[in-house]
C-alpha atoms as a PDB file:
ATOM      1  CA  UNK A   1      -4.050  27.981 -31.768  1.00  0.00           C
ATOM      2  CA  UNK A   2      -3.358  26.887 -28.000  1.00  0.00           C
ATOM      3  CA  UNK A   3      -0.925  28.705 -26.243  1.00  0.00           C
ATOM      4  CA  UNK A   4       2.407  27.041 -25.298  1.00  0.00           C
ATOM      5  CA  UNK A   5       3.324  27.187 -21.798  1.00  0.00           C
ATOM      6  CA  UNK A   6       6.859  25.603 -20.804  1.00  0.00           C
ATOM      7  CA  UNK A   7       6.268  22.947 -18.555  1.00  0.00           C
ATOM      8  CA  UNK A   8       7.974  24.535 -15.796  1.00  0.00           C
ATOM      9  CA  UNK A   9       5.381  27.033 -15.894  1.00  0.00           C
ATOM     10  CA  UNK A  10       3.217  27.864 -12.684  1.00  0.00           C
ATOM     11  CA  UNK A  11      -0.368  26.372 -13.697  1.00  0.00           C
ATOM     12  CA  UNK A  12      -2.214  29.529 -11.725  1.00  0.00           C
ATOM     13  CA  UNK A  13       0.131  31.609 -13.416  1.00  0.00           C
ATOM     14  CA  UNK A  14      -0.848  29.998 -17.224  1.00  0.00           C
ATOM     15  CA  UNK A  15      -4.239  30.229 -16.318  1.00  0.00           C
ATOM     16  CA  UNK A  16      -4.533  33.646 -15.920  1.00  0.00           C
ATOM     17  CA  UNK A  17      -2.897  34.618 -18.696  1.00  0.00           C
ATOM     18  CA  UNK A  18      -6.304  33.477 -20.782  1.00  0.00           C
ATOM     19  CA  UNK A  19      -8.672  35.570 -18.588  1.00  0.00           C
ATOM     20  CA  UNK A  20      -9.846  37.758 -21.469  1.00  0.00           C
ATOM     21  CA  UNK A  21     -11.064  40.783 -19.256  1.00  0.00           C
ATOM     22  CA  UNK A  22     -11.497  43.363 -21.853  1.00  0.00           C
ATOM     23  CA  UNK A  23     -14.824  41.267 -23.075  1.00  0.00           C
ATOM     24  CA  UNK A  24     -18.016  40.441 -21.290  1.00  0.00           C
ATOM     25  CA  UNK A  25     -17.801  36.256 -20.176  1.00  0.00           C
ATOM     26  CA  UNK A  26     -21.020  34.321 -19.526  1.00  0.00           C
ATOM     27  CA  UNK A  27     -19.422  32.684 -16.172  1.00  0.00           C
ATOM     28  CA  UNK A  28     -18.921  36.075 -14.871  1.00  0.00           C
ATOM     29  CA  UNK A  29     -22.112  37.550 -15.528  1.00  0.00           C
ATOM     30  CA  UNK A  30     -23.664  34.681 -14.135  1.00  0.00           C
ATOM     31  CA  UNK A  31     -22.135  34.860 -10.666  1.00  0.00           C
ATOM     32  CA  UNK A  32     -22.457  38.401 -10.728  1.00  0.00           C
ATOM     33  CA  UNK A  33     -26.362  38.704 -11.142  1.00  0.00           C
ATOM     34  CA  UNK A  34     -25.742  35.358  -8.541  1.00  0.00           C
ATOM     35  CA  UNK A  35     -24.482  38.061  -5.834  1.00  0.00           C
ATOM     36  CA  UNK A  36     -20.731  36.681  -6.483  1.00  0.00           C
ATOM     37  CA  UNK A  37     -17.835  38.866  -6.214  1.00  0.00           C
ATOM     38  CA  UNK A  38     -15.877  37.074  -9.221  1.00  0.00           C
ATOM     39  CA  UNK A  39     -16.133  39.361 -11.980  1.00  0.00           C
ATOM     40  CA  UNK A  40     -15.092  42.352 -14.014  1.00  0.00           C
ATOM     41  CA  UNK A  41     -16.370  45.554 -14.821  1.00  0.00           C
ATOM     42  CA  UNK A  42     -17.171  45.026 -18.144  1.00  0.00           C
ATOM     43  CA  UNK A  43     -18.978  41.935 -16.686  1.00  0.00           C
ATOM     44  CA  UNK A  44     -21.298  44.660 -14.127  1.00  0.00           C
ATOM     45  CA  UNK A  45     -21.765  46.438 -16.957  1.00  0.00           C
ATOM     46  CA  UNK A  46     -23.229  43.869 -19.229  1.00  0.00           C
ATOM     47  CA  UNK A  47     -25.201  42.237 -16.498  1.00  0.00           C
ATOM     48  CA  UNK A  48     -26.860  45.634 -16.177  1.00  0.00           C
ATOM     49  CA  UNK A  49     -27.472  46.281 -19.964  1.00  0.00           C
ATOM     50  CA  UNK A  50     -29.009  42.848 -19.565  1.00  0.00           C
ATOM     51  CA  UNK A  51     -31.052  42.961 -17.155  1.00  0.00           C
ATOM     52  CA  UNK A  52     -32.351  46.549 -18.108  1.00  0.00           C
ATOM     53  CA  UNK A  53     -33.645  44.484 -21.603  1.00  0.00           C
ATOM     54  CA  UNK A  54     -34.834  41.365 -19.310  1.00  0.00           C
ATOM     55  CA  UNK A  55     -35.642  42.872 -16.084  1.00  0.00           C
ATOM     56  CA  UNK A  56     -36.216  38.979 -14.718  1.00  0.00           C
ATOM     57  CA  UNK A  57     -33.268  37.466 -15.586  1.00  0.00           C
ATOM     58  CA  UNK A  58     -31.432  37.136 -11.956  1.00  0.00           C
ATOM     59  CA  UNK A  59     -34.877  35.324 -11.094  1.00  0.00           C
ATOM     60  CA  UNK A  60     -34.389  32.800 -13.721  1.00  0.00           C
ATOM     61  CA  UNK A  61     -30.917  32.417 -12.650  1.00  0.00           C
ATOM     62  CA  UNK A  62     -31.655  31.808  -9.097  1.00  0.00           C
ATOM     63  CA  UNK A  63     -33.912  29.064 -10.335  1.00  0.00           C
ATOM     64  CA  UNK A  64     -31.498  27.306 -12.481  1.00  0.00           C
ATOM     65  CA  UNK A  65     -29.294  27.410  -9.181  1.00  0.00           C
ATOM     66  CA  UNK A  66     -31.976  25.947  -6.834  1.00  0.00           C
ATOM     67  CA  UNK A  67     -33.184  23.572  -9.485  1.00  0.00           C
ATOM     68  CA  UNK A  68     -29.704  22.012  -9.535  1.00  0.00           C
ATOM     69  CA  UNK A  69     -30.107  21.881  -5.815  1.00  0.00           C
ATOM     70  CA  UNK A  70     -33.070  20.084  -5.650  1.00  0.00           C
ATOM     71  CA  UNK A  71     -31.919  17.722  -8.818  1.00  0.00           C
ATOM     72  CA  UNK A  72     -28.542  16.541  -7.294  1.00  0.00           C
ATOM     73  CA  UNK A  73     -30.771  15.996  -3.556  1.00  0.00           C
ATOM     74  CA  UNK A  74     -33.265  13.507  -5.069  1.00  0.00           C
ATOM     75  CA  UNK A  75     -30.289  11.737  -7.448  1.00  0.00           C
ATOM     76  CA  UNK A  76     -28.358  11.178  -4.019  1.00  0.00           C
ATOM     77  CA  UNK A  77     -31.504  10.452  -1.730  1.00  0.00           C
ATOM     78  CA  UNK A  78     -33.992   8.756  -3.899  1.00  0.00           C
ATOM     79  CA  UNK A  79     -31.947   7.420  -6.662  1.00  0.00           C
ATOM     80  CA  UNK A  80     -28.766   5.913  -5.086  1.00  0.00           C
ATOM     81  CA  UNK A  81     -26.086   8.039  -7.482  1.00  0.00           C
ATOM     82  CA  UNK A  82     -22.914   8.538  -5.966  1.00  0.00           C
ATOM     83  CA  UNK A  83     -21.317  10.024  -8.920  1.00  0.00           C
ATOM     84  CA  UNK A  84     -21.628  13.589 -11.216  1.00  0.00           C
ATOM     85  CA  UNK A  85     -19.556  14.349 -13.926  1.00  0.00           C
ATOM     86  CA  UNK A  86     -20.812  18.293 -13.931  1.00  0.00           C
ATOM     87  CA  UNK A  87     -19.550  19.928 -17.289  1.00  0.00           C
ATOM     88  CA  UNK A  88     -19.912  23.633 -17.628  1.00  0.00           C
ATOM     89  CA  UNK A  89     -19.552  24.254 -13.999  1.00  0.00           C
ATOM     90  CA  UNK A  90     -19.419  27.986 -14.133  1.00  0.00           C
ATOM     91  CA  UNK A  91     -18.030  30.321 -10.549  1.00  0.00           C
ATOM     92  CA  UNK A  92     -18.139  28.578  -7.577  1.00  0.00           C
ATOM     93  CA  UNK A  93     -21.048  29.908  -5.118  1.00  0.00           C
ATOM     94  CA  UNK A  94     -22.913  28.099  -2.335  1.00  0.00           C
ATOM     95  CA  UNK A  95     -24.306  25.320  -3.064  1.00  0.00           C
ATOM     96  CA  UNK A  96     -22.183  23.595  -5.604  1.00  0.00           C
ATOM     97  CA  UNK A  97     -22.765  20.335  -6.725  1.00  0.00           C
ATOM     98  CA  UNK A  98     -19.989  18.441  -4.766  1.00  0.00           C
ATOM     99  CA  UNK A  99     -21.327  20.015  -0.965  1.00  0.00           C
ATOM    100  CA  UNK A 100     -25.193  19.282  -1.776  1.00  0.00           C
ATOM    101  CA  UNK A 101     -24.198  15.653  -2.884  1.00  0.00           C
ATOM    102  CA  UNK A 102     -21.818  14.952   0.000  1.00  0.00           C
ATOM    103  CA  UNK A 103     -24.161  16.444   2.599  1.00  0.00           C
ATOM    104  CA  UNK A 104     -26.218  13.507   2.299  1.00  0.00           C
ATOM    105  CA  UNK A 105     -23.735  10.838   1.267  1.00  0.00           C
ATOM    106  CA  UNK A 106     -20.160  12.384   1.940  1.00  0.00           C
ATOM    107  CA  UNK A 107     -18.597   9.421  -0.097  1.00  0.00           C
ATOM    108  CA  UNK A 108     -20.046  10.830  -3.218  1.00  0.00           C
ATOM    109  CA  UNK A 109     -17.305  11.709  -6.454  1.00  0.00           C
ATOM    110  CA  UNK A 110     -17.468  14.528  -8.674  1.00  0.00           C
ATOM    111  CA  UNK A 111     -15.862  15.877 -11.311  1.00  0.00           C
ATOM    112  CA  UNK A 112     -15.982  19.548 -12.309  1.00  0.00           C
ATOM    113  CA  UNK A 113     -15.577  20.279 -16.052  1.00  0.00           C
ATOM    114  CA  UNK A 114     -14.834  23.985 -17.276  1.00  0.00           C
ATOM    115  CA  UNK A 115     -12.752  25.230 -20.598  1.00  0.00           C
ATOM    116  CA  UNK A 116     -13.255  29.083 -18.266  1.00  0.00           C
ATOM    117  CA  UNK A 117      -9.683  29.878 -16.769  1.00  0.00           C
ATOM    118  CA  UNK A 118     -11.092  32.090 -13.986  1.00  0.00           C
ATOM    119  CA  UNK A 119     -13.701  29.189 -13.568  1.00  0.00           C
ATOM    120  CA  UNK A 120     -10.738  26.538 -13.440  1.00  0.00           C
ATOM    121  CA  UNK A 121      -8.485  28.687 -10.721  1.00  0.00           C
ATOM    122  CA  UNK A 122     -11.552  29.517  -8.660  1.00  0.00           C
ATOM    123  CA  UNK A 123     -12.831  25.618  -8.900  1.00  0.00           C
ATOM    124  CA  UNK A 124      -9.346  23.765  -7.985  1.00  0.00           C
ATOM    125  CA  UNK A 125      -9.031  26.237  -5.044  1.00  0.00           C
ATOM    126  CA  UNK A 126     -12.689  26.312  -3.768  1.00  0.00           C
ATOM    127  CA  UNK A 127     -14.432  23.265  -4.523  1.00  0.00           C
ATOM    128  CA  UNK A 128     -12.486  20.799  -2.232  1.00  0.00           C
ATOM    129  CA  UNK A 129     -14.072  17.287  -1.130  1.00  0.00           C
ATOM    130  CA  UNK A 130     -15.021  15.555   1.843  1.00  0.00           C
ATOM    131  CA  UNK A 131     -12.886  13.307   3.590  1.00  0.00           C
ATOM    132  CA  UNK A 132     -14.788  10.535   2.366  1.00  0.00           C
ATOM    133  CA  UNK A 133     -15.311  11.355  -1.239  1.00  0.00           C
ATOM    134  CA  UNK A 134     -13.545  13.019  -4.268  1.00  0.00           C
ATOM    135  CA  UNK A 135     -13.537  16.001  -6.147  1.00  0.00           C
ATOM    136  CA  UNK A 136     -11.362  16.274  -9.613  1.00  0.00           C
ATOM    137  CA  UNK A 137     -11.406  19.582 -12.248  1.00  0.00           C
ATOM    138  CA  UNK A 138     -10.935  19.077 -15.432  1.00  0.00           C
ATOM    139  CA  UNK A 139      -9.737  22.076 -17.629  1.00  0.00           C
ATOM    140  CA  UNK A 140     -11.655  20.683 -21.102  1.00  0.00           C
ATOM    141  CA  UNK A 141     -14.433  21.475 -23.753  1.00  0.00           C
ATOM    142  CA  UNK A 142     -17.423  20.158 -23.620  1.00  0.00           C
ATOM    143  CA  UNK A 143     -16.802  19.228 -27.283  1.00  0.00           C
ATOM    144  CA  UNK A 144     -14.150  17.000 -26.019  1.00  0.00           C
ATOM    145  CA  UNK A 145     -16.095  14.331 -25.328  1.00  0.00           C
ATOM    146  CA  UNK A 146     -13.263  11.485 -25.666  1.00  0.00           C
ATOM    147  CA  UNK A 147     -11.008  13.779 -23.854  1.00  0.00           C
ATOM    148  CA  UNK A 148     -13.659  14.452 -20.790  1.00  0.00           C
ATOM    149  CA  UNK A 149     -14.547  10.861 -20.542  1.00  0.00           C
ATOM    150  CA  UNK A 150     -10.758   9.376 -20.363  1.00  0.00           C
ATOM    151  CA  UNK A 151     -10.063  12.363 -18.021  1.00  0.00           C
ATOM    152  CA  UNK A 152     -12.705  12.058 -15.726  1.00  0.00           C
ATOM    153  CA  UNK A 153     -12.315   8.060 -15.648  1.00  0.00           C
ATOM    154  CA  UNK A 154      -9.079   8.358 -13.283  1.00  0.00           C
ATOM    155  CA  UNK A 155     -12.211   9.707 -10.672  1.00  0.00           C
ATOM    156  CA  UNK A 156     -15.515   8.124 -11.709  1.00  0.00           C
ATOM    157  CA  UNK A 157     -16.226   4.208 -12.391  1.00  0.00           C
ATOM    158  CA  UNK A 158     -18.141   4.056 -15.403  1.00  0.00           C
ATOM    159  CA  UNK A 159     -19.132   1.008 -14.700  1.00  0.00           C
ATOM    160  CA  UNK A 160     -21.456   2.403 -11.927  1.00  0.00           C
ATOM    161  CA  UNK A 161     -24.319   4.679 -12.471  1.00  0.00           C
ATOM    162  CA  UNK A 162     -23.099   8.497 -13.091  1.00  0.00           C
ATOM    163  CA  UNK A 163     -25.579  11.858 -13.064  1.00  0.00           C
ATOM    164  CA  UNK A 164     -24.308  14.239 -16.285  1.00  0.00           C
ATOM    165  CA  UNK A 165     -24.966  17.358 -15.211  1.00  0.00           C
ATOM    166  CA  UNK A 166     -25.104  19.819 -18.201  1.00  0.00           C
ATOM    167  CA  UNK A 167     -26.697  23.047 -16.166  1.00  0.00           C
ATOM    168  CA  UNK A 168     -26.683  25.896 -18.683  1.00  0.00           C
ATOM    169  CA  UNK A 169     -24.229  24.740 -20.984  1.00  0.00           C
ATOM    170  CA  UNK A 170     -25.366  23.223 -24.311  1.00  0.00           C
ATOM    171  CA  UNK A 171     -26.737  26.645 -25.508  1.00  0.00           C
ATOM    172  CA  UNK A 172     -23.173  27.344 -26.488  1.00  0.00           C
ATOM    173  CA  UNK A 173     -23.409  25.175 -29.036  1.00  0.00           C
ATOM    174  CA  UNK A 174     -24.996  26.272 -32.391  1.00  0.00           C
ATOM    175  CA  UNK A 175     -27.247  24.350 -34.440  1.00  0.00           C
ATOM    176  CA  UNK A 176     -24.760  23.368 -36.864  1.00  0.00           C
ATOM    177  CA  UNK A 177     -22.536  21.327 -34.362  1.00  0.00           C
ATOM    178  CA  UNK A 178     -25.469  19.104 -33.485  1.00  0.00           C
ATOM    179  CA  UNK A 179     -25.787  19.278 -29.831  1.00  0.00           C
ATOM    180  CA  UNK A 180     -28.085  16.032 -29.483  1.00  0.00           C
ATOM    181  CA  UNK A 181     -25.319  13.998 -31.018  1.00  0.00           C
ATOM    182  CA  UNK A 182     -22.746  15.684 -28.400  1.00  0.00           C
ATOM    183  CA  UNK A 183     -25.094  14.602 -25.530  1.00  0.00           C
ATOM    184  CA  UNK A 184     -25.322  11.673 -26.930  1.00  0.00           C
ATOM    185  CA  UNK A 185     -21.994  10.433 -27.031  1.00  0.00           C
ATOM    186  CA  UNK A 186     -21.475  11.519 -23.238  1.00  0.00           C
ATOM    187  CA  UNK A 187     -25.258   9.469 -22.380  1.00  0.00           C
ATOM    188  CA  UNK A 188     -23.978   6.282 -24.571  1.00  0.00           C
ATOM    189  CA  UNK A 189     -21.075   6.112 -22.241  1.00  0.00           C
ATOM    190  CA  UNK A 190     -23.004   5.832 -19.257  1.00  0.00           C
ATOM    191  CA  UNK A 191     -24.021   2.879 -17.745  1.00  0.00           C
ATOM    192  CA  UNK A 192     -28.028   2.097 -16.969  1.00  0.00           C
ATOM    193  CA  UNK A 193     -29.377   3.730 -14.001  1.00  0.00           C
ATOM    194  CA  UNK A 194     -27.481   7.299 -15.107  1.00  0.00           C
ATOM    195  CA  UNK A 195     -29.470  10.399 -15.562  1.00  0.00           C
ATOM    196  CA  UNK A 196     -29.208  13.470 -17.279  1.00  0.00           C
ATOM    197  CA  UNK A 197     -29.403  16.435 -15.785  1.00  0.00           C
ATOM    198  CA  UNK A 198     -29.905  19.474 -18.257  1.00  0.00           C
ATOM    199  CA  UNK A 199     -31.218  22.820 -18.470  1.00  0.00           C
ATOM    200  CA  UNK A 200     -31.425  25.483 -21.082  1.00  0.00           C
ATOM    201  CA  UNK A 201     -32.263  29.105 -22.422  1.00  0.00           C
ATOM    202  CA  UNK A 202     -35.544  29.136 -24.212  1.00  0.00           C
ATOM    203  CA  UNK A 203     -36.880  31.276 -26.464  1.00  0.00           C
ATOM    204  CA  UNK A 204     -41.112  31.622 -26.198  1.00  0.00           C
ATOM    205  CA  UNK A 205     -43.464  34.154 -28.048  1.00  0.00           C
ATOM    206  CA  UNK A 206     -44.764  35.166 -24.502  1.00  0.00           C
ATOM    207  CA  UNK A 207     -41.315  36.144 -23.663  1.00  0.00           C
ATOM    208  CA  UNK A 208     -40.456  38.725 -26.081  1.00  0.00           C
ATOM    209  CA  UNK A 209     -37.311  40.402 -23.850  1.00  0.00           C
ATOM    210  CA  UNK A 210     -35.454  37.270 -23.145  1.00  0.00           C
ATOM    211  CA  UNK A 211     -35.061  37.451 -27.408  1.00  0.00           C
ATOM    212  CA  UNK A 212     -33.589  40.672 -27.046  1.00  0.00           C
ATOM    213  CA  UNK A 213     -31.697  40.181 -24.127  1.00  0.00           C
ATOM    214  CA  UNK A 214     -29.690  37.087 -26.000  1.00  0.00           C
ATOM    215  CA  UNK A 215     -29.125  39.636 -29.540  1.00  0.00           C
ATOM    216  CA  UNK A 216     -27.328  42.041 -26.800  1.00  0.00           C
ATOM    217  CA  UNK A 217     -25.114  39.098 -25.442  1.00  0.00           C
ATOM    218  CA  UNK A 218     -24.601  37.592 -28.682  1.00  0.00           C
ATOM    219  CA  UNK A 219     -23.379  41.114 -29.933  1.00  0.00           C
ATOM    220  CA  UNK A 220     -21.399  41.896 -27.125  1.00  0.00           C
ATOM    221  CA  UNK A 221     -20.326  38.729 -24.497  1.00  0.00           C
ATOM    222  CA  UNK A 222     -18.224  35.507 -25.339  1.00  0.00           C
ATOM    223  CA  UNK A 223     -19.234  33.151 -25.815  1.00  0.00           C
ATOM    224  CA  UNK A 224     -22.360  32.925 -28.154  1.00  0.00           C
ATOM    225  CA  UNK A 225     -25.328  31.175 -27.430  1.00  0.00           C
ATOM    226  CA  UNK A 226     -28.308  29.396 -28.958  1.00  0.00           C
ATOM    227  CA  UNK A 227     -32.051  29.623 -27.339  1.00  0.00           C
ATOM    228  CA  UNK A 228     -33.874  26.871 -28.275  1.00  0.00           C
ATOM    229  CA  UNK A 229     -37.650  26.500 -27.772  1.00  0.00           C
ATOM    230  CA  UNK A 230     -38.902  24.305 -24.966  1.00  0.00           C
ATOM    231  CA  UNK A 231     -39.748  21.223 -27.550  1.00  0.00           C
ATOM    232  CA  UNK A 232     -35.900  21.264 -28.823  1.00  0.00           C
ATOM    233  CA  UNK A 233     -34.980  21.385 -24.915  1.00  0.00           C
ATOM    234  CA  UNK A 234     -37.068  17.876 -24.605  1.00  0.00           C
ATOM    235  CA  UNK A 235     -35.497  16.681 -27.524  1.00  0.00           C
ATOM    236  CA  UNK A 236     -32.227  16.125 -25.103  1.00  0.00           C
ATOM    237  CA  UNK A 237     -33.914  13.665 -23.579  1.00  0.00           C
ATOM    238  CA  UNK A 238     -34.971  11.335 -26.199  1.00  0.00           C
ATOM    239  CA  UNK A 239     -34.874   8.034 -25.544  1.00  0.00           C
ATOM    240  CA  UNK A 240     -34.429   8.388 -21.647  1.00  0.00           C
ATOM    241  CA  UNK A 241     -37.092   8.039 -19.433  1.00  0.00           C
ATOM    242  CA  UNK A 242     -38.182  11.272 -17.876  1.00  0.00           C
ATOM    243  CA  UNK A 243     -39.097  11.751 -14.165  1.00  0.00           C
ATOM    244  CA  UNK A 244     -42.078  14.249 -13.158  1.00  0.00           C
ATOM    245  CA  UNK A 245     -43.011  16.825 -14.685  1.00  0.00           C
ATOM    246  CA  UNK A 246     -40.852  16.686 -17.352  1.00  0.00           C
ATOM    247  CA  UNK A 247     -38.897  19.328 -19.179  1.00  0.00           C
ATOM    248  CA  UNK A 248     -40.311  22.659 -17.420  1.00  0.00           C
ATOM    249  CA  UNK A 249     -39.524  26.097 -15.853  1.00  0.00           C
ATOM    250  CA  UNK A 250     -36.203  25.730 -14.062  1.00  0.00           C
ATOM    251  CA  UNK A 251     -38.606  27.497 -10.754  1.00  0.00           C
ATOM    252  CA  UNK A 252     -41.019  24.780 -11.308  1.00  0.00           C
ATOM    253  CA  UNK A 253     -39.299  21.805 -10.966  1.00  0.00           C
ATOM    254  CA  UNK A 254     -40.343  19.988  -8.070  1.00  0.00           C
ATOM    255  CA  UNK A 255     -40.356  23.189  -5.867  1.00  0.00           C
ATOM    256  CA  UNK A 256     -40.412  23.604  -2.543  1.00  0.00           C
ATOM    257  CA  UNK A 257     -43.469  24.152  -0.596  1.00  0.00           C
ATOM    258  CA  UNK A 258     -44.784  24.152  -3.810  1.00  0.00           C
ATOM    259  CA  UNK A 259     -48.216  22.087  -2.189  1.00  0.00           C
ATOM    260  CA  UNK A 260     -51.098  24.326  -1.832  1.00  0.00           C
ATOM    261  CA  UNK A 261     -48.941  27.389  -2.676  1.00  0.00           C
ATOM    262  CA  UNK A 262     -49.186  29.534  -5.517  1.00  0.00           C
ATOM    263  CA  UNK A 263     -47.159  28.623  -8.547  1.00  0.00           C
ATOM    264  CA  UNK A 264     -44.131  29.787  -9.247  1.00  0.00           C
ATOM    265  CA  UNK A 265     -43.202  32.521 -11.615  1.00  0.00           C
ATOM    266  CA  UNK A 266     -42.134  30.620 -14.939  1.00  0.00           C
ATOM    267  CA  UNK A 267     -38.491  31.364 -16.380  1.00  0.00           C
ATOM    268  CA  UNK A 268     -36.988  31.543 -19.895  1.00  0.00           C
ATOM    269  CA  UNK A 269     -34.597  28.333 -17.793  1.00  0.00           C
ATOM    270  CA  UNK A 270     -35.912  25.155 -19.032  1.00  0.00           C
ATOM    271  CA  UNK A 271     -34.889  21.820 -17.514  1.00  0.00           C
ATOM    272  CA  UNK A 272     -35.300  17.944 -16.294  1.00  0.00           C
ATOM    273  CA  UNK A 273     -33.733  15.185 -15.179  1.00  0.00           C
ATOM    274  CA  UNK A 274     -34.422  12.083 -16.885  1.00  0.00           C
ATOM    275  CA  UNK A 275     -32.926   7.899 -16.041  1.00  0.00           C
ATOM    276  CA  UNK A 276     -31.062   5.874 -18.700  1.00  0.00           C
ATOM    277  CA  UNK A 277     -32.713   2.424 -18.384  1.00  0.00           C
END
């Protein structure tokens, strides 16, 4: 059941009344093996348990972070897109979706999308727009698809092409809530010349800890997530047309430097970003 607050009630203030700090939160424990400063102890402690099962799990979090970097630069330099709608937009840090875009094309609009009320106070304070574009924050579910869409309509035209960014966020939801058809419904609202954006947990026989790691969190963390193996990650994409090289390592995604250098390490973070023709 939702809380009531009385309309007269300071939003900050009704926000932080739902910070649940007595419980491990994904957000947190991402910013903190990020080098944030936004989280708890229980968070630290977590993180640590964590990482002691998955030793390499701040790399593959760095990579998710610098493949969203290099994901947003070539949607704003190479394919035109002027628009994100990024759901699941976790604890501000450098780098956010909203500064890379409007670093090259400052009249760029984005809207944030986060059900996380530390995530939501941190966002509306920190991630502030250009003069020349627009940042929104929308406190919603990513299950809310009708809701996200009519919300984040007052900022985007959806008549123009739009990048969904969904970074990390569809492992929280199981199997039995059919992910592909929640994608779906946000990618059949999106006009040609959109592209999706997407990476995700996987679970692979060569990486035995990252299993164990996930048990712990699912055990002990809110909220629960799902691996899925690197063919189920594709599977997000179907019926879009992929750009080069496809679903892969978050690290080894178009990386930097990456010509006549060794490869780089490969992460239990699998993404891509793919074009809606």
């Amino acid at each position: 059941m939702t809380e009531h607050i009385p309309a007269t009630d300071d939003p900050a203030a009704a926000l932080r009344r739902r910070i649940d700090t007595l419980r491990p939160h994904a957000a947190r424990i991402w910013n903190y093996w990020l080098g944030g400063g936004d989280y708890y102890e229980v968070d630290r402690e977590a993180g640590d348990r964590i990482r002691e099962l998955h030793p390499a799990i701040g790399e593959y979090a760095r990579a998710d972070r610098q493949f969203l970097e290099r994901a947003v630069r070539h949607l704003v330099t190479e394919a035109g897109i002027r628009q994100f709608l990024d759901i699941g937009t976790g604890l501000p840090t450098a780098d956010n979706t909203h500064e890379i875009a409007q670093r090259h094309a400052p009249e760029c609009r984005i809207v944030y999308v986060d059900n996380d009320p530390l995530v939501m106070a941190h966002a509306r304070a920190l991630l502030t727009s250009s003069a020349e574009g627009r940042t929104d924050h929308l406190d919603a579910d990513l299950r809310d698809v009708d809701t996200v869409l009519e919300r984040a309509a007052r900022t985007l035209d959806f008549t123009q092409p739009v990048a969904l960014m969904l970074l990390g966020v569809v492992i929280f939801l199981p199997d039995e809530e059919d992910p592909y058809a929640v994608v779906r419904r946000y990618l059949d609202a999106l006009p040609a010349g959109s592209h999706l954006v997407l990476s995700h947990t996987i679970t692979s026989p060569a990486m035995p800890d990252v299993d164990e790691a996930v048990r712990f969190w699912n055990e002990h963390g809110i909220p629960p997530l799902t691996q899925r193996s690197p063919q189920a990650v594709t599977r997000f994409f179907d019926g879009l047309e992929l750009l080069e090289p496809g679903v892969v390592s978050c690290s080894r995604w178009r990386p930097e430097g990456a010509h006549g250098a060794a490869v780089p390490q490969e992460v239990a973070m699998y993404g891509g970003v793919a074009l809606k023709k």
